[in-house]
Structures are given as structure tokens and as C-alpha cells.
C-alpha atoms as a PDB file:
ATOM      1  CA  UNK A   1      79.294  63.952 133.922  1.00  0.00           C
ATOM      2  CA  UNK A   2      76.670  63.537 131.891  1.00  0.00           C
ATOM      3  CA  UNK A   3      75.111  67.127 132.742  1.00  0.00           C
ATOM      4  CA  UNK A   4      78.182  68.239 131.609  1.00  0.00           C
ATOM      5  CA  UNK A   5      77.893  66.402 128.440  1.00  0.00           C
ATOM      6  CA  UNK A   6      74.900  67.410 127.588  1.00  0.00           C
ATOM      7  CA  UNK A   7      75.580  71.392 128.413  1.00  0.00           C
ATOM      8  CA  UNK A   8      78.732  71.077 125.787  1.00  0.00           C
ATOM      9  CA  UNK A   9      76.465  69.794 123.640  1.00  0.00           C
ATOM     10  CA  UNK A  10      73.243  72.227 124.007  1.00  0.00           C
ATOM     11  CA  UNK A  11      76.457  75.104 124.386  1.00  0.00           C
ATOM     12  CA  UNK A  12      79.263  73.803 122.086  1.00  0.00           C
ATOM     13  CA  UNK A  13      79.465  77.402 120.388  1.00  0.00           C
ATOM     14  CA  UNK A  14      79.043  79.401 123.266  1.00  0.00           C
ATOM     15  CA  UNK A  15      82.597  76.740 124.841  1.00  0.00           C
ATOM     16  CA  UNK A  16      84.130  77.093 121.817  1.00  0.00           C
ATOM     17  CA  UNK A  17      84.340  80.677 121.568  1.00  0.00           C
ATOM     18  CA  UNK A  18      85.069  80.441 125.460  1.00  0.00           C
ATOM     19  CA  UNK A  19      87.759  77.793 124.693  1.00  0.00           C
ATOM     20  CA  UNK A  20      88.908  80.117 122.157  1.00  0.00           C
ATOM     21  CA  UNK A  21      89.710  83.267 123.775  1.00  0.00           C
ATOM     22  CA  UNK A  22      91.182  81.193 126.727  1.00  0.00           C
ATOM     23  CA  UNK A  23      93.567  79.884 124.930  1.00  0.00           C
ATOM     24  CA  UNK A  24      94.670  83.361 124.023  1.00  0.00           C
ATOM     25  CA  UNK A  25      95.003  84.937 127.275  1.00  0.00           C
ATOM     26  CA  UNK A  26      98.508  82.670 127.898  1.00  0.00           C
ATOM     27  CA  UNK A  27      99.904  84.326 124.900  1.00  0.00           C
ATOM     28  CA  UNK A  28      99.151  88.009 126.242  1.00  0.00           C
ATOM     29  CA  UNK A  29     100.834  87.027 129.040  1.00  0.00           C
ATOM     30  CA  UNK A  30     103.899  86.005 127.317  1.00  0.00           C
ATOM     31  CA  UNK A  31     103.529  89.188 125.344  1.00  0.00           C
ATOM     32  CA  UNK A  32     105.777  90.782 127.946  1.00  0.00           C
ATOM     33  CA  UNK A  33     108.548  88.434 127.307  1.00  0.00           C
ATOM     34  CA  UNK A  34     107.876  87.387 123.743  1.00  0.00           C
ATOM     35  CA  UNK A  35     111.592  87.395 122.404  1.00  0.00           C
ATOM     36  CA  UNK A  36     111.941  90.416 119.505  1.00  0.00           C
ATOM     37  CA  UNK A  37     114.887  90.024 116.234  1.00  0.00           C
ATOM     38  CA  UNK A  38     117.950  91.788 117.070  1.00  0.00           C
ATOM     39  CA  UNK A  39     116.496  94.647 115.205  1.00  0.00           C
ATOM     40  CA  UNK A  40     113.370  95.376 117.001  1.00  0.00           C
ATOM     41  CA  UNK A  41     115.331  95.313 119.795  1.00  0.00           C
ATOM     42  CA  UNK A  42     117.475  98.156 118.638  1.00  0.00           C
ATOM     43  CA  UNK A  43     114.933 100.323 117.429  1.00  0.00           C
ATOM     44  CA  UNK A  44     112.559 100.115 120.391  1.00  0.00           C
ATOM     45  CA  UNK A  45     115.836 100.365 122.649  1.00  0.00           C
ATOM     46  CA  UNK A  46     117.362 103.203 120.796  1.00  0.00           C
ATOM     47  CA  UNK A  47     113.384 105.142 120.456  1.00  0.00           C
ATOM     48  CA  UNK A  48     112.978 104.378 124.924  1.00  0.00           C
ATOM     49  CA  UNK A  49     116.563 105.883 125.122  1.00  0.00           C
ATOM     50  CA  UNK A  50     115.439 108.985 123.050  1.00  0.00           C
ATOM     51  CA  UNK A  51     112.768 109.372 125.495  1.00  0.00           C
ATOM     52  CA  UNK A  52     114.517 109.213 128.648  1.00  0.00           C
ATOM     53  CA  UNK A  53     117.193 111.609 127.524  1.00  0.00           C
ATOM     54  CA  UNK A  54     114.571 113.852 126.388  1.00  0.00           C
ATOM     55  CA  UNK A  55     112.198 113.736 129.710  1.00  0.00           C
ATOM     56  CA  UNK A  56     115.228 113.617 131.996  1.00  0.00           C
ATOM     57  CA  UNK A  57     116.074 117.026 130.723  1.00  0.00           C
ATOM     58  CA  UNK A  58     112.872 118.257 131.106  1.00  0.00           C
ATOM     59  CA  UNK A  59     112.361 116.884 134.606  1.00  0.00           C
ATOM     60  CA  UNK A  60     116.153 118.558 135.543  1.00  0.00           C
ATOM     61  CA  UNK A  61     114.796 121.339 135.134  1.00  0.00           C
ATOM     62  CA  UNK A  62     111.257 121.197 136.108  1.00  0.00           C
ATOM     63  CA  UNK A  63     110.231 118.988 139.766  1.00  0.00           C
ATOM     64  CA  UNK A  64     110.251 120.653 142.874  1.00  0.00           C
ATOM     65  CA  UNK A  65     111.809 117.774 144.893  1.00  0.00           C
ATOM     66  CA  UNK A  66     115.170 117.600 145.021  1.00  0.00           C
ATOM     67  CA  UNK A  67     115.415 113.438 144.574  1.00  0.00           C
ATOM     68  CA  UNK A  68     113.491 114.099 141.224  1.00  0.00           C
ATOM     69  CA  UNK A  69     115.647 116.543 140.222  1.00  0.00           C
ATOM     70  CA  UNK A  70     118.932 114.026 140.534  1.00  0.00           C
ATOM     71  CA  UNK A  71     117.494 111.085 139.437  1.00  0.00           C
ATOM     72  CA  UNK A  72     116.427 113.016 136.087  1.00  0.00           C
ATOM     73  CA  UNK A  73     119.626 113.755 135.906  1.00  0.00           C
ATOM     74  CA  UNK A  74     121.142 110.709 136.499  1.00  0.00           C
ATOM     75  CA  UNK A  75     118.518 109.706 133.990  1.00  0.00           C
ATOM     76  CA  UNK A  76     119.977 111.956 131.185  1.00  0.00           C
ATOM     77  CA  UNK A  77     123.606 110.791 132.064  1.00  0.00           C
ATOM     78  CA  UNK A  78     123.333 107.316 132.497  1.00  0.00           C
ATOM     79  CA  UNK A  79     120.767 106.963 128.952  1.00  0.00           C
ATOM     80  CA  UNK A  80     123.034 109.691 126.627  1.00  0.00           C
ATOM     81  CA  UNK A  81     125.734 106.799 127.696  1.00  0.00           C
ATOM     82  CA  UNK A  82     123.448 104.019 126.640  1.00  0.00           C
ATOM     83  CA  UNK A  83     122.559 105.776 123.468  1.00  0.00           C
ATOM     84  CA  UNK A  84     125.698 106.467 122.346  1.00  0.00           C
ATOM     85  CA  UNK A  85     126.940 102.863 123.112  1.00  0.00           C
ATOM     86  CA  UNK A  86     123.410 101.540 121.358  1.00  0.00           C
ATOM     87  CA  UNK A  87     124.265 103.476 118.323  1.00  0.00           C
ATOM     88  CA  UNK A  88     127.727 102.780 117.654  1.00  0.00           C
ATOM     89  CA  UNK A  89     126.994  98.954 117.989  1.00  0.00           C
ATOM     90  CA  UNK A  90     123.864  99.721 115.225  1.00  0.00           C
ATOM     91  CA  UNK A  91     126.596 101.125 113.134  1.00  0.00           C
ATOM     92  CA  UNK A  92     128.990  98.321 113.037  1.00  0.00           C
ATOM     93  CA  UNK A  93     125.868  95.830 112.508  1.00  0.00           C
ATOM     94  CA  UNK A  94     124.332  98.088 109.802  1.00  0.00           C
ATOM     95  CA  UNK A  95     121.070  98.375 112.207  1.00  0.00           C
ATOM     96  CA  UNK A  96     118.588 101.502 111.852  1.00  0.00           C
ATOM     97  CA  UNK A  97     117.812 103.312 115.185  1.00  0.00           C
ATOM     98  CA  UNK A  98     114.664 105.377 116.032  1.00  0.00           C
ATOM     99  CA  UNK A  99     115.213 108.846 115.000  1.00  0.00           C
ATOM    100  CA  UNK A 100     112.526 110.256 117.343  1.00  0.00           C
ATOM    101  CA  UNK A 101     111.203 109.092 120.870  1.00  0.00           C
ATOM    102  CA  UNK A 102     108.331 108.223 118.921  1.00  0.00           C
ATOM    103  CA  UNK A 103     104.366 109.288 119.439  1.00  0.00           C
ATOM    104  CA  UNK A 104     103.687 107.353 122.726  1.00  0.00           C
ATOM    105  CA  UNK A 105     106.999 109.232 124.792  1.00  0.00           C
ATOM    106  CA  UNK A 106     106.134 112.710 122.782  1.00  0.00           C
ATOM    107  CA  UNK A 107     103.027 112.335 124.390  1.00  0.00           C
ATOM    108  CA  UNK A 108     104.168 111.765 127.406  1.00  0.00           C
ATOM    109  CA  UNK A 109     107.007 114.422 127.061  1.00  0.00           C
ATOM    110  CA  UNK A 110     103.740 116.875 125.813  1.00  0.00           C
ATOM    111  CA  UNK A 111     101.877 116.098 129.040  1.00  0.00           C
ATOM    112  CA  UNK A 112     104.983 116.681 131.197  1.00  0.00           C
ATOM    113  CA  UNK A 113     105.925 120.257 129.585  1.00  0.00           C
ATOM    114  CA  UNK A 114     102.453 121.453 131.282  1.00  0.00           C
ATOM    115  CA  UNK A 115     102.908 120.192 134.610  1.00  0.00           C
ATOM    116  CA  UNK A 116     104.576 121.828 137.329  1.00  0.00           C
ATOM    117  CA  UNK A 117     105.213 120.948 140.880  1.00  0.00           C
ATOM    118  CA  UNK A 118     104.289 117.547 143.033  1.00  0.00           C
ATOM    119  CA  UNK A 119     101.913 117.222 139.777  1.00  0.00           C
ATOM    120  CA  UNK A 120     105.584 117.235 137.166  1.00  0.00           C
ATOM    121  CA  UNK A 121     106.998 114.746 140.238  1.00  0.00           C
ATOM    122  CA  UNK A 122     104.714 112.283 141.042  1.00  0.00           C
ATOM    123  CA  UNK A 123     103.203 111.800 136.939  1.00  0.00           C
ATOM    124  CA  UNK A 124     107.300 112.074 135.972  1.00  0.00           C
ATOM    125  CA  UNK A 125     108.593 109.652 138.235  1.00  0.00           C
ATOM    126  CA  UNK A 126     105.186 107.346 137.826  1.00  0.00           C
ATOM    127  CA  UNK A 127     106.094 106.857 134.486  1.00  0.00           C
ATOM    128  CA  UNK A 128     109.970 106.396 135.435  1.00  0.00           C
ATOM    129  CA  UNK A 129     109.112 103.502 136.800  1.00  0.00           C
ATOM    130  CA  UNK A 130     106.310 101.769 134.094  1.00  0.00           C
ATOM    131  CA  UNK A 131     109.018 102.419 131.386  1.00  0.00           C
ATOM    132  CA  UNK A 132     111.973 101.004 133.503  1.00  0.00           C
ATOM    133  CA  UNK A 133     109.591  97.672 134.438  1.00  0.00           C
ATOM    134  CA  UNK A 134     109.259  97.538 130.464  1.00  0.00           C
ATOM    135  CA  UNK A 135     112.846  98.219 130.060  1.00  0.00           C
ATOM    136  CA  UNK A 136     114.287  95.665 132.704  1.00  0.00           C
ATOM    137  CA  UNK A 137     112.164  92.987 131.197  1.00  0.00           C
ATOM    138  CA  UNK A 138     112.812  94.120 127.632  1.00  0.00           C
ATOM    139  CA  UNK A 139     117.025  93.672 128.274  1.00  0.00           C
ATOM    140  CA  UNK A 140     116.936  90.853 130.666  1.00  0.00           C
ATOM    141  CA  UNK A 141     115.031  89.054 128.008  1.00  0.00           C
ATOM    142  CA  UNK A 142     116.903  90.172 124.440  1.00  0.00           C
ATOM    143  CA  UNK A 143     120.047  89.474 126.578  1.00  0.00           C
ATOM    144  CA  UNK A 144     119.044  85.943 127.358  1.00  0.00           C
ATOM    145  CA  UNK A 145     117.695  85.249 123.782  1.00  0.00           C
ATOM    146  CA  UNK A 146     119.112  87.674 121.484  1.00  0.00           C
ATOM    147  CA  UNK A 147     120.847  86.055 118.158  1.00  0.00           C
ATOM    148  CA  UNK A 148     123.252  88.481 118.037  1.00  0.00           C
ATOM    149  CA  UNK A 149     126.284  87.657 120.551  1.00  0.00           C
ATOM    150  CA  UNK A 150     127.200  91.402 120.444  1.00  0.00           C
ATOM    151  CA  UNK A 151     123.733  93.019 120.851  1.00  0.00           C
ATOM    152  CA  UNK A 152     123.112  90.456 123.397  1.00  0.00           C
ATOM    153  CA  UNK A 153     126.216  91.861 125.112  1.00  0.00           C
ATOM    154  CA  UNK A 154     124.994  95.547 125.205  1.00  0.00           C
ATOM    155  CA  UNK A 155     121.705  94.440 126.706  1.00  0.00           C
ATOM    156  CA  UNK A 156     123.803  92.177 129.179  1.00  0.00           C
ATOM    157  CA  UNK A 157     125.757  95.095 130.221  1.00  0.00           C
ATOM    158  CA  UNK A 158     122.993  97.466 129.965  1.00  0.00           C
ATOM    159  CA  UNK A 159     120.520  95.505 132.133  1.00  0.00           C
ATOM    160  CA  UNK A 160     121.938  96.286 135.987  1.00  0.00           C
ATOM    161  CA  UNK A 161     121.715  99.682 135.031  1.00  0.00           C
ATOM    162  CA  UNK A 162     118.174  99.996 134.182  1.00  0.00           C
ATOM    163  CA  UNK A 163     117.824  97.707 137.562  1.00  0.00           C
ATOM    164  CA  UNK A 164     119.344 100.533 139.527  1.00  0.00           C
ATOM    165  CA  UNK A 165     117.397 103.064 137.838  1.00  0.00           C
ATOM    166  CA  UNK A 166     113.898 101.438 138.556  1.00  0.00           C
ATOM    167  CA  UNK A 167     114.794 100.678 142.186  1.00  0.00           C
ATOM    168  CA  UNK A 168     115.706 104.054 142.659  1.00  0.00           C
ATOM    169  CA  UNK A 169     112.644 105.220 140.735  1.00  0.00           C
ATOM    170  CA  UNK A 170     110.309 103.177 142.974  1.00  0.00           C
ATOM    171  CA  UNK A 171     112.002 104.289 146.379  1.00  0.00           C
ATOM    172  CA  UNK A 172     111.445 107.867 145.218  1.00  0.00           C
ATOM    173  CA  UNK A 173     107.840 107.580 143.573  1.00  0.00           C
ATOM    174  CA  UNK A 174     107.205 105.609 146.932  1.00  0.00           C
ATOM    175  CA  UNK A 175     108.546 108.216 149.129  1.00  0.00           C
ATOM    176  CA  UNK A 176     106.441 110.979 147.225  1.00  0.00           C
ATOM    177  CA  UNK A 177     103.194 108.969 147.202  1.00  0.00           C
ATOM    178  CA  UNK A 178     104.082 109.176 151.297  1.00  0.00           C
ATOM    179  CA  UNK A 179     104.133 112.908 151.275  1.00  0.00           C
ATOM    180  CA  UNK A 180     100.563 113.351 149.976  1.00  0.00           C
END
């Protein structure tokens, strides 16, 4: 004990800055499901829904396997639904929505546009299912903790369907990875 005393003593800076940046890897972890205001929630809900429209209809056109092909556009479907839904809610609230699928997904969407093949499947479908872990945890927790009763309602309702959509995207990234 006293070693250790003496080491905090001859070190304190060295444990303080140590005790500092522990103390912020919690929060990082939390980052994931740090709660967001009602309109956060709607513009990065409404800007992810952009994007998935918009690479679904690439990727319906694009992959060479057949599962890719109708889960992109089950993709497009399923998130032109969501977006319309999202947008008449931001209406009646007076909410802004993203008018573009901002700089991260245009990337993305970029990146896709030059692919073709198993390359345009396995990248497309790899990033189905990073954006639909994001999403799940994204509605699951704005429907838990939402202020809004009614925005908390769309995310509610919302939620099982971006469930489906990432255990569908996993089976078929899975099966994919398999064929390599």
C-alpha cells in the first residue's frame, strides 16, 4: 500500500491524466445510446432514410446476386414508406427534415456507383447492415426516451421494421461472405 502511495505521489500527473481519460471512455460508450431532442431525431432519421432510398435504387439495379437485388428493393419500398410517414409527422410538428442524404451516405452512394459485381454486393450489403445496427439502436432508443408521444410512436412502429431489415441484411452479407 504504501508503494502504491508513494507511486501516486512520484506519478500524480501521469494518474491524473490516466484517471482522466478513463473516466471518458464510459461516456463513448454511451455515445451509442445517448438519447437525442425530438428534432435530431428527425433530421438524422429523415437524412438515413434519404440514403437508403437512394442506395436501394442503386443496388436494384446494380448486384449480381439475386438476394441483393430484393432486399434493395425491399429496401427502397419499405424506407420511401418510412419517409413519407417521417415527413408528414415533421409537418404536423413544424420539424425540418434533411433535404439530402448528407456527405457521409453520398459518399457511400459515390463509392457504390463504381462498383460492380460480388464487389457492389458484399461493400452494399456490408454497409446494410452497419447503418441498420445504427438505425435499430437509434429507434429502439428515441422510442423509449423520446419527449414527443407522437415521434416516439413513429420510432415505436418503425423499429421491428428496421429489425427485419438488419436480420435479413446479416443472413445475406453472411451467406455472401460464405461464397468467397
Amino acid at each position: 500500500m504504501k508503494w502504491t502511495t508513494l507511486t501516486l505521489l512520484g506519478t500524480g500527473f501521469t494518474l491524473l491524466v490516466s484517471f482522466s481519460f478513463a473516466e471518458e471512455k464510459p461516456k463513448a460508450k454511451d455515445d451509442a445510446k445517448q438519447e437525442i431532442t425530438d428534432e435530431q431525431f428527425m433530421l438524422k432519421a429523415s437524412q438515413d432514410g434519404l440514403a437508403e432510398v437512394n442506395h436501394g435504387m442503386l443496388a436494384a439495379k446494380q448486384p449480381t446476386n439475386s438476394d441483393v437485388k430484393a432486399f434493395a428493393q425491399q429496401m427502397v419500398k419499405d424506407h420511401e414508406r418510412a419517409n413519407k410517414d417521417l415527413l408528414d409527422l415533421a409537418n404536423r410538428k413544424g420539424l425540418k427534415v434533411a433535404r439530402d442524404m448528407g456527405e457521409k451516405h453520398k459518399a457511400v452512394q459515390d463509392k457504390l456507383s463504381k462498383l460492380t459485381g460480388e464487389e457492389f454486393d458484399q461493400y452494399y450489403m456490408q454497409h446494410m447492415v452497419e447503418d441498420h445496427e445504427k438505425a435499430v439502436t437509434l429507434f429502439k432508443t428515441h422510442a423509449k426516451h423520446g419527449n414527443d408521444e407522437d415521434i416516439r410512436a413513429f420510432a415505436d412502429k418503425t423499429f421491428p421494421t428496421l429489425q427485419d431489415h438488419l436480420k435479413m441484411a446479416r443472413k445475406i452479407y453472411s451467406k455472401l461472405k460464405g461464397e468467397r
